[in-house]
PDB file of N, CA and C in Angstrom:
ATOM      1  N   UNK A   1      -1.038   1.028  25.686  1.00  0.00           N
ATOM      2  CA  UNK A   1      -2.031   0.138  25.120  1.00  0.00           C
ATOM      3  C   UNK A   1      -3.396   0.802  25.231  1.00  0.00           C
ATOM      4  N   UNK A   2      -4.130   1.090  24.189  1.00  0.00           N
ATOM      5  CA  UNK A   2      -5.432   1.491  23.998  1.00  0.00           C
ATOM      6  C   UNK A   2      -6.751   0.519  24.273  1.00  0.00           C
ATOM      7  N   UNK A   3      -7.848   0.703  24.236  1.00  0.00           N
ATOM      8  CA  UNK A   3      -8.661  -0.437  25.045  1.00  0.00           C
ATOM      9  C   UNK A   3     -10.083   0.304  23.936  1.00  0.00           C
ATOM     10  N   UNK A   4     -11.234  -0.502  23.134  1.00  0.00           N
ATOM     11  CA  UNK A   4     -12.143   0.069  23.077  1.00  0.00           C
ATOM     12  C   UNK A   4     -12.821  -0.907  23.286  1.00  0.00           C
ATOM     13  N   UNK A   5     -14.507   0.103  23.535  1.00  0.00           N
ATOM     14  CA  UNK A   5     -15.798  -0.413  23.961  1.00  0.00           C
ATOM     15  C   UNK A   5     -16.342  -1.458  22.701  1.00  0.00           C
ATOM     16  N   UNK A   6     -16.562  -2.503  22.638  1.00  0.00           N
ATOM     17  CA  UNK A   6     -17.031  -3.485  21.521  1.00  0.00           C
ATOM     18  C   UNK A   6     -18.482  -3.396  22.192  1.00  0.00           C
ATOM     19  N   UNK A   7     -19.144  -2.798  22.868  1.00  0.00           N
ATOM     20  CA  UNK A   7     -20.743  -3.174  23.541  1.00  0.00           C
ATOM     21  C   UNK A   7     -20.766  -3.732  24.988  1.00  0.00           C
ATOM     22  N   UNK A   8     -21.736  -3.641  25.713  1.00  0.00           N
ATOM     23  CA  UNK A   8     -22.177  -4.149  27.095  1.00  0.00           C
ATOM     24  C   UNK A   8     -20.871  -4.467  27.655  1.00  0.00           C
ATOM     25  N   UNK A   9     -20.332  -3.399  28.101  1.00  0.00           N
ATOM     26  CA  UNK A   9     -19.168  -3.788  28.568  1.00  0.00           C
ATOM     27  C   UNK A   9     -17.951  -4.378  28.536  1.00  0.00           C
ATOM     28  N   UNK A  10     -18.097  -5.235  27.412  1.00  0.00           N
ATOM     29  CA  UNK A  10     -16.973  -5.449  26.713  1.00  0.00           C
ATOM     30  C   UNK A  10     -15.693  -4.679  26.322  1.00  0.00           C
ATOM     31  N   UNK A  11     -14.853  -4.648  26.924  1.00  0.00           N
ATOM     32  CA  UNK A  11     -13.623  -3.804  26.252  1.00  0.00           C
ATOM     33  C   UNK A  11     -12.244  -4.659  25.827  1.00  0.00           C
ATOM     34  N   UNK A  12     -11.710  -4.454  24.308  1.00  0.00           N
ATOM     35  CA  UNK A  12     -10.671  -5.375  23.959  1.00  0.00           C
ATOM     36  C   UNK A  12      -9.128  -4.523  23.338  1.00  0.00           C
ATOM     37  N   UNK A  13      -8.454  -5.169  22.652  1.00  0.00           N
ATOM     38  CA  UNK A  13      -7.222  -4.178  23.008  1.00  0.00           C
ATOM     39  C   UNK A  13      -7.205  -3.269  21.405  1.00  0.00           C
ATOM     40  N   UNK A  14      -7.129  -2.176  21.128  1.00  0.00           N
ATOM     41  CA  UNK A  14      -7.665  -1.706  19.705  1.00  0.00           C
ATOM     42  C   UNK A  14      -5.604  -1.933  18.871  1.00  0.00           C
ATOM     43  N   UNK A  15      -4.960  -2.106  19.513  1.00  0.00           N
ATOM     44  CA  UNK A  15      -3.262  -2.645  19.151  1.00  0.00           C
ATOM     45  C   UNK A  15      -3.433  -4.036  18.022  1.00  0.00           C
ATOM     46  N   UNK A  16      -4.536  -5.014  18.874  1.00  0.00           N
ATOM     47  CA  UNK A  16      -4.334  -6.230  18.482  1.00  0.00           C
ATOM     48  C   UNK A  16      -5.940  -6.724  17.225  1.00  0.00           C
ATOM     49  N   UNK A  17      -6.588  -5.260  17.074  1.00  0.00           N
ATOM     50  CA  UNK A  17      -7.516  -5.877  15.707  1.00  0.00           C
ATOM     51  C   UNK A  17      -6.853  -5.747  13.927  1.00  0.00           C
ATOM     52  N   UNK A  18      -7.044  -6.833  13.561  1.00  0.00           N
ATOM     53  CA  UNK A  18      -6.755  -6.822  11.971  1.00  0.00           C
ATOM     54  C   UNK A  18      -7.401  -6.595  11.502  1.00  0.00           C
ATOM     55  N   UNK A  19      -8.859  -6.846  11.543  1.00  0.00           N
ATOM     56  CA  UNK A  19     -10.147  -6.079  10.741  1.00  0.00           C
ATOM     57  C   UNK A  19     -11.350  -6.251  11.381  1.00  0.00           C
ATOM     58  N   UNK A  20     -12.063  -5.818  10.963  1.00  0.00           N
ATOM     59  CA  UNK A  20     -13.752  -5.837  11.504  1.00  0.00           C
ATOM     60  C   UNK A  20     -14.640  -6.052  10.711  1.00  0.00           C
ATOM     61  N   UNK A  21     -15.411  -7.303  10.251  1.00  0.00           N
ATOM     62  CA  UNK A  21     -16.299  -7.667   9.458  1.00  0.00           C
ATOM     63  C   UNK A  21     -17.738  -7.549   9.444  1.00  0.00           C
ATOM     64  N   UNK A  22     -18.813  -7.838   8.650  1.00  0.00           N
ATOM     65  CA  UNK A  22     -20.029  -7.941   8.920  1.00  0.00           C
ATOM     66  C   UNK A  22     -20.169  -9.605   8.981  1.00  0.00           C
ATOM     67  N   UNK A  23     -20.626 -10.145   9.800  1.00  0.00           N
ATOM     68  CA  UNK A  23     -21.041 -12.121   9.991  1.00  0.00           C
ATOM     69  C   UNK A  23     -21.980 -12.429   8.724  1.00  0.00           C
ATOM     70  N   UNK A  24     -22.776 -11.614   7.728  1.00  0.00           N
ATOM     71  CA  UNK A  24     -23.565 -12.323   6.878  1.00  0.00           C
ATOM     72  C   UNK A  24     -22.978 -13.386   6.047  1.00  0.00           C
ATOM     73  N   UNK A  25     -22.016 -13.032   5.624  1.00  0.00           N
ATOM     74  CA  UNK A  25     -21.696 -13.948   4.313  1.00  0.00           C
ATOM     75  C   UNK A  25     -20.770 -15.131   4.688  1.00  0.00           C
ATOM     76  N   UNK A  26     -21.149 -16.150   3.718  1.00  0.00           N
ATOM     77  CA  UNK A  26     -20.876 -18.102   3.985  1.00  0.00           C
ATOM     78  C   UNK A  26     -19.591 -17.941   4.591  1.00  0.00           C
ATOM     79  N   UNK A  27     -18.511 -17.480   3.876  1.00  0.00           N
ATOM     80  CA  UNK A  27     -17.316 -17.886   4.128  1.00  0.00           C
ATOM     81  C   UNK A  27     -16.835 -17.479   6.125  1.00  0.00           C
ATOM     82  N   UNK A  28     -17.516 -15.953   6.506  1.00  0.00           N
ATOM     83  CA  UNK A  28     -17.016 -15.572   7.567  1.00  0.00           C
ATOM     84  C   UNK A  28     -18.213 -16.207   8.508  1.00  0.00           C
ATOM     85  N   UNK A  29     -19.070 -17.011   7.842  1.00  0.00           N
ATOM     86  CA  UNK A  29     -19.704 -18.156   8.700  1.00  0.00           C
ATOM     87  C   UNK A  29     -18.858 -19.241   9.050  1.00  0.00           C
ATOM     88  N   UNK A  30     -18.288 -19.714   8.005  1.00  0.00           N
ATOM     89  CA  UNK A  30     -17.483 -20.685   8.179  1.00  0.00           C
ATOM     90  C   UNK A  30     -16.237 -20.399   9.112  1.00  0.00           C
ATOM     91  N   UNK A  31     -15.365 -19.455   8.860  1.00  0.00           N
ATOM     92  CA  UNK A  31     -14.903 -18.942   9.717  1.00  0.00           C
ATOM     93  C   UNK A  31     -14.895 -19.066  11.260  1.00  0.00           C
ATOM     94  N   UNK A  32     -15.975 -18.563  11.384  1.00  0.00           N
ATOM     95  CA  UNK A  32     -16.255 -18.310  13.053  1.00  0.00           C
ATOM     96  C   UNK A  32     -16.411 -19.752  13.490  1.00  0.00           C
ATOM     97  N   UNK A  33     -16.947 -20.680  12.469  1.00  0.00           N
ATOM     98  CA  UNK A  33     -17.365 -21.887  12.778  1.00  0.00           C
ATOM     99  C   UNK A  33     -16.089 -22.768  13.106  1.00  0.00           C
ATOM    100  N   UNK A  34     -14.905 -22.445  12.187  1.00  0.00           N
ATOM    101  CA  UNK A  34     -13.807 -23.447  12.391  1.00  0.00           C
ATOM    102  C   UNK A  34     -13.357 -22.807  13.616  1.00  0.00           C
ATOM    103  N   UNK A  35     -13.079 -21.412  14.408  1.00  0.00           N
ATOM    104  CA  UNK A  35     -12.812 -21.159  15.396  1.00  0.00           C
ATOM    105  C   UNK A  35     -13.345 -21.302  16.323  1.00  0.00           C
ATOM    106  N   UNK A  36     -14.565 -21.732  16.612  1.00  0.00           N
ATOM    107  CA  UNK A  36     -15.152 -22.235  17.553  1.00  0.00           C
ATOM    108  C   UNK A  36     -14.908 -23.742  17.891  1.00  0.00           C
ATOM    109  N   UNK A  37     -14.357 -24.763  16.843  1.00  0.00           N
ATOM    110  CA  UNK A  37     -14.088 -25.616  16.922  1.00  0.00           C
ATOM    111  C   UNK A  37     -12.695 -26.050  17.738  1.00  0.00           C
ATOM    112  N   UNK A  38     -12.035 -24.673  17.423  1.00  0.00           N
ATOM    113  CA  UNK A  38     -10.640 -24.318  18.055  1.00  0.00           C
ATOM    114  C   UNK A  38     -10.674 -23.815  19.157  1.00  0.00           C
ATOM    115  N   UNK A  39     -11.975 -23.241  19.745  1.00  0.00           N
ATOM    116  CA  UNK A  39     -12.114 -23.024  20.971  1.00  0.00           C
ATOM    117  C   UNK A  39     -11.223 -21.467  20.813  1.00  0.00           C
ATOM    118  N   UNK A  40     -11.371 -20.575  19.822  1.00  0.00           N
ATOM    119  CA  UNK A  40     -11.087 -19.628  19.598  1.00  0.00           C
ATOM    120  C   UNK A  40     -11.396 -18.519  19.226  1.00  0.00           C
ATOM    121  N   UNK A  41     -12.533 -18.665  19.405  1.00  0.00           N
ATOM    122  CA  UNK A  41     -14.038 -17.548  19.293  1.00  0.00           C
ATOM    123  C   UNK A  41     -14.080 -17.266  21.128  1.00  0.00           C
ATOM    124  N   UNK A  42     -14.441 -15.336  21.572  1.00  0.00           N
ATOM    125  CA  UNK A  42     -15.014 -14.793  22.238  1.00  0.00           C
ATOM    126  C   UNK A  42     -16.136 -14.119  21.913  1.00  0.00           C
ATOM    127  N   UNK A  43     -17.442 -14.698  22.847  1.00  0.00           N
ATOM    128  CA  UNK A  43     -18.224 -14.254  22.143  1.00  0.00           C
ATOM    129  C   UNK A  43     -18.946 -13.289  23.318  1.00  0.00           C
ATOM    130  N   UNK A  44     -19.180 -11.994  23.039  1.00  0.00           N
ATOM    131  CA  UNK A  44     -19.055 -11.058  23.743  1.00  0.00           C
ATOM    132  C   UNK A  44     -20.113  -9.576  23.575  1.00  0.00           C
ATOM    133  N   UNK A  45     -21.280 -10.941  22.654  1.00  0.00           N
ATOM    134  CA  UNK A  45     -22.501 -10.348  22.492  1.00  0.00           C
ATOM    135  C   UNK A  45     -23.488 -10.356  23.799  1.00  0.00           C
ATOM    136  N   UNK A  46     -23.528 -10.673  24.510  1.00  0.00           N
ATOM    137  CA  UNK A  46     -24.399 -10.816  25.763  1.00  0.00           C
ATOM    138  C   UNK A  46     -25.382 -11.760  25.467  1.00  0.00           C
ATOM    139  N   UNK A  47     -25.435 -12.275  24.645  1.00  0.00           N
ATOM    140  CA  UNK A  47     -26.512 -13.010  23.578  1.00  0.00           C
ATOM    141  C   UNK A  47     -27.449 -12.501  23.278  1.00  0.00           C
ATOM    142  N   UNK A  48     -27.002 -11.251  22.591  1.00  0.00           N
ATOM    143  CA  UNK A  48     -27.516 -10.624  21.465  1.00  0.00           C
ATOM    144  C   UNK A  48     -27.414 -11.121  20.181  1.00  0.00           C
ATOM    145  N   UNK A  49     -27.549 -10.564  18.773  1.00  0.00           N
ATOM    146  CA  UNK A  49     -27.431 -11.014  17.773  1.00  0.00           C
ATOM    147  C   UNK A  49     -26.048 -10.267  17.874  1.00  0.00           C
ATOM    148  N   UNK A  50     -25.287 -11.428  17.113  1.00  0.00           N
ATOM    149  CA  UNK A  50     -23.839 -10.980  16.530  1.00  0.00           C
ATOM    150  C   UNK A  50     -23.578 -10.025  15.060  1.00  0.00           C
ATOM    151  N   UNK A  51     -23.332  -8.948  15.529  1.00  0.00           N
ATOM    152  CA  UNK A  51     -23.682  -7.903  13.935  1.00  0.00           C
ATOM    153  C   UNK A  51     -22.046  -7.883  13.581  1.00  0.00           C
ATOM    154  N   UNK A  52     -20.747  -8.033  14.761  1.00  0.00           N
ATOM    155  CA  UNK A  52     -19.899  -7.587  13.731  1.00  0.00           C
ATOM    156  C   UNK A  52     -18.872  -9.006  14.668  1.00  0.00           C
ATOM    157  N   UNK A  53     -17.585  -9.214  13.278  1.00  0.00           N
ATOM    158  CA  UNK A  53     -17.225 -10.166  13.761  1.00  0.00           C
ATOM    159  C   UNK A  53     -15.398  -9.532  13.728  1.00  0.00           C
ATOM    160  N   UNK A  54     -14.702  -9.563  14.789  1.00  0.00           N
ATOM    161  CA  UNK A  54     -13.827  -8.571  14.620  1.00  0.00           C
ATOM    162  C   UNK A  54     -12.446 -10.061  15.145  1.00  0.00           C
ATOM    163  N   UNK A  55     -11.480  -9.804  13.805  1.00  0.00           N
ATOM    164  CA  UNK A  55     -10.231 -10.509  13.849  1.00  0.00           C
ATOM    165  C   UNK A  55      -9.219 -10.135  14.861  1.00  0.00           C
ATOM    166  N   UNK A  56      -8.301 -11.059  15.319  1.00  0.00           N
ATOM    167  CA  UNK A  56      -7.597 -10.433  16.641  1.00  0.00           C
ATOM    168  C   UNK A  56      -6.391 -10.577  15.686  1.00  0.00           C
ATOM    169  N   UNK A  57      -5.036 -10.492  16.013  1.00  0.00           N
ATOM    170  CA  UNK A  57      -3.632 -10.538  15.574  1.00  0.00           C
ATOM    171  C   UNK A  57      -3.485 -11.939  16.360  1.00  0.00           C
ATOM    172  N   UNK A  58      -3.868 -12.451  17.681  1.00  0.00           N
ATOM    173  CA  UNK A  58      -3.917 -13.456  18.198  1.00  0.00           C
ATOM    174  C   UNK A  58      -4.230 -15.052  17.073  1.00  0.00           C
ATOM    175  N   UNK A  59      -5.477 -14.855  16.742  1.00  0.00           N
ATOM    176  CA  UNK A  59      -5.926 -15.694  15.838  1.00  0.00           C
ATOM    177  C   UNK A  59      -7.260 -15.813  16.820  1.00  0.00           C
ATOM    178  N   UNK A  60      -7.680 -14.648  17.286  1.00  0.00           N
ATOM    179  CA  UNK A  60      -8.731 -15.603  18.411  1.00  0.00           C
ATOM    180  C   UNK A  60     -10.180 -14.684  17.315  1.00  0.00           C
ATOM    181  N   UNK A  61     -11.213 -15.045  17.330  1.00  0.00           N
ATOM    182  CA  UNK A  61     -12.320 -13.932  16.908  1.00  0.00           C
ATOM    183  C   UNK A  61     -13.562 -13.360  17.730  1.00  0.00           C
ATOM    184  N   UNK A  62     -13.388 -12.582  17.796  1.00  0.00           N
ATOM    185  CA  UNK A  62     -14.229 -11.863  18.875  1.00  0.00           C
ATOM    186  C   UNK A  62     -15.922 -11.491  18.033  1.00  0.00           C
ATOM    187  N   UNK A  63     -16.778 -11.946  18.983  1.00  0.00           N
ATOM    188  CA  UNK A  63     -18.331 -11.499  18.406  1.00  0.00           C
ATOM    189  C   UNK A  63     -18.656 -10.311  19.270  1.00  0.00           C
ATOM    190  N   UNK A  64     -19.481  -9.420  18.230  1.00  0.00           N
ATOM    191  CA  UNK A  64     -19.987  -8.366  19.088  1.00  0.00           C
ATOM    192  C   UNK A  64     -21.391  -8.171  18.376  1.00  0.00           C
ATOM    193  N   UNK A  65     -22.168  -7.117  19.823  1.00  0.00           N
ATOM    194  CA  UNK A  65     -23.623  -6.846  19.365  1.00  0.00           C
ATOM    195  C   UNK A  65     -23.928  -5.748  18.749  1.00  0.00           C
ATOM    196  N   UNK A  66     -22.017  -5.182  18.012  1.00  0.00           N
ATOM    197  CA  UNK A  66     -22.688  -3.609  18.105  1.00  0.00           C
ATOM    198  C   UNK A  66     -22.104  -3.871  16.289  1.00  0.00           C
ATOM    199  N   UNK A  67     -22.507  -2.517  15.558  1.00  0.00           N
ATOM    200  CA  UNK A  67     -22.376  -2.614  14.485  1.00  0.00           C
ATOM    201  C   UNK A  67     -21.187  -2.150  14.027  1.00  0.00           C
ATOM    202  N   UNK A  68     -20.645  -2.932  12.735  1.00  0.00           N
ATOM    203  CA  UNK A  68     -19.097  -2.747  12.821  1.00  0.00           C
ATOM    204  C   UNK A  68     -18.535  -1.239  12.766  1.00  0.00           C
ATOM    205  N   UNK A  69     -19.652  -0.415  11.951  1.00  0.00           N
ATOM    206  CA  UNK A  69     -19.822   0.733  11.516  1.00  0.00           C
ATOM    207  C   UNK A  69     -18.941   1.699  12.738  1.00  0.00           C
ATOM    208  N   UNK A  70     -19.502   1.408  13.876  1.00  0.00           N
ATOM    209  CA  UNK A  70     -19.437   1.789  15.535  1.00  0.00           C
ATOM    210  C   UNK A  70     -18.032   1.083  16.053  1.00  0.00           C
ATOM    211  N   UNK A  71     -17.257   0.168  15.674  1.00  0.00           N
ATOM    212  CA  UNK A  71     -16.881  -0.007  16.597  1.00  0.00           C
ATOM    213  C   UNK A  71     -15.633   0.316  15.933  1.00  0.00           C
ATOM    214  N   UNK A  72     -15.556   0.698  14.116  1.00  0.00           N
ATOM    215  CA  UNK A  72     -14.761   1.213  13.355  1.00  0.00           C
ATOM    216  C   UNK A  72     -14.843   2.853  13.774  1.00  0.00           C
ATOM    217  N   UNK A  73     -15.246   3.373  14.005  1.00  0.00           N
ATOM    218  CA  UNK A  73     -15.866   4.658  14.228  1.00  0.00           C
ATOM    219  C   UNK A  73     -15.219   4.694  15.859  1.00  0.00           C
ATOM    220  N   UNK A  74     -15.293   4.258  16.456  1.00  0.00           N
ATOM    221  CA  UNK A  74     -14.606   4.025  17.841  1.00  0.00           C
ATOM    222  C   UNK A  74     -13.102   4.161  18.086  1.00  0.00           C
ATOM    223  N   UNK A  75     -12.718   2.984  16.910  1.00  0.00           N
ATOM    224  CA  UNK A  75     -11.548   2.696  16.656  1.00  0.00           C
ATOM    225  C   UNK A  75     -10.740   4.016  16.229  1.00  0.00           C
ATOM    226  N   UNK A  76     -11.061   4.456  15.380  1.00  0.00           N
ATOM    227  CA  UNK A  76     -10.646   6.018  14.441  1.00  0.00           C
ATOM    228  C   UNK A  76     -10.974   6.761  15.523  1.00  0.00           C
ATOM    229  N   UNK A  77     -11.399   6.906  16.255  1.00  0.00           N
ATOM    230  CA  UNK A  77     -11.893   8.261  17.506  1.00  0.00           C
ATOM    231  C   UNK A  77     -10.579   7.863  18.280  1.00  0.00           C
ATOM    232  N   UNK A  78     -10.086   6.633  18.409  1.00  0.00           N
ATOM    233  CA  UNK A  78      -8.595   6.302  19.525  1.00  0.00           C
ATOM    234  C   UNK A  78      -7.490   6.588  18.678  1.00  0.00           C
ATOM    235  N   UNK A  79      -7.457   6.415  17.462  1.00  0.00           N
ATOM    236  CA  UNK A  79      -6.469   6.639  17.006  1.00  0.00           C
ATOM    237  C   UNK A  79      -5.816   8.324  16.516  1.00  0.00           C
ATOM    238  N   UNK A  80      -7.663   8.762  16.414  1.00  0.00           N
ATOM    239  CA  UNK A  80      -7.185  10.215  16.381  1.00  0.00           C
ATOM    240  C   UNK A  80      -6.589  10.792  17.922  1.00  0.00           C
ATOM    241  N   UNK A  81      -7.193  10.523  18.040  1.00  0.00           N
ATOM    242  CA  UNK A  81      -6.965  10.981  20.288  1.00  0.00           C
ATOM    243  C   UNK A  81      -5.150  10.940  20.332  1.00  0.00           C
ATOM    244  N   UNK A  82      -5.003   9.586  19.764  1.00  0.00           N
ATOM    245  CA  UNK A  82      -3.901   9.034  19.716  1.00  0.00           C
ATOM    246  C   UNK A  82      -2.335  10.271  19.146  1.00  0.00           C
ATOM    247  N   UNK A  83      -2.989  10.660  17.559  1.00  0.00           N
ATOM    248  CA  UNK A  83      -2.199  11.395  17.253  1.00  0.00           C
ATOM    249  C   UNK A  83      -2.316  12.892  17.941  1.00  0.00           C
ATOM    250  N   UNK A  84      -3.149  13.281  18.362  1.00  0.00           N
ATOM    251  CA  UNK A  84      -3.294  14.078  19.068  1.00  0.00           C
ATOM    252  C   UNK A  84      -2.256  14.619  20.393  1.00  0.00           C
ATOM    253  N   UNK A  85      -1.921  13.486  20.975  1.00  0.00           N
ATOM    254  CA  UNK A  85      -0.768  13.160  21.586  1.00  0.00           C
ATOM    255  C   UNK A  85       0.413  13.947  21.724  1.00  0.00           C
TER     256      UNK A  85
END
């Protein structure tokens, strides 16, 4: 099981992401909004601003302070490591 850095310490499992979004637009507002209602949002910005909003396989959604750009870029750095193997 692989583990990456999402920001301030945060580390989550890179096995269990389905995608990684940007939070601007209505719908992945809404989104985060019905999962919070579900008590299914981690939010794991430090209370920072939330720049990327990253889907679990769980159904849970994780907030982060770092940009998705980075944490996609993170992601691809484990997976190369990975094949590397």
């Amino acid at each position: 099981m692989k583990f990456i850095n999402i920001g301030y310490g945060n580390i989550i499992s890179a096995n269990r992401i389905i995608s990684v979004i940007v939070p601007g637009a209505a719908p992945i507002k809404r989104l985060v909004q019905e999962a919070k209602e579900k008590s299914l949002v981690i939010d794991a910005t430090s209370g920072r601003k939330t720049r990327a909003v990253i889907i679990m396989d769980t159904g849970h959604i994780v907030l982060s302070a770092v940009q998705p750009d980075t944490v996609v870029s993170r992601l691809n750095k484990d997976i190369a490591e990975k094949e590397d193997e």
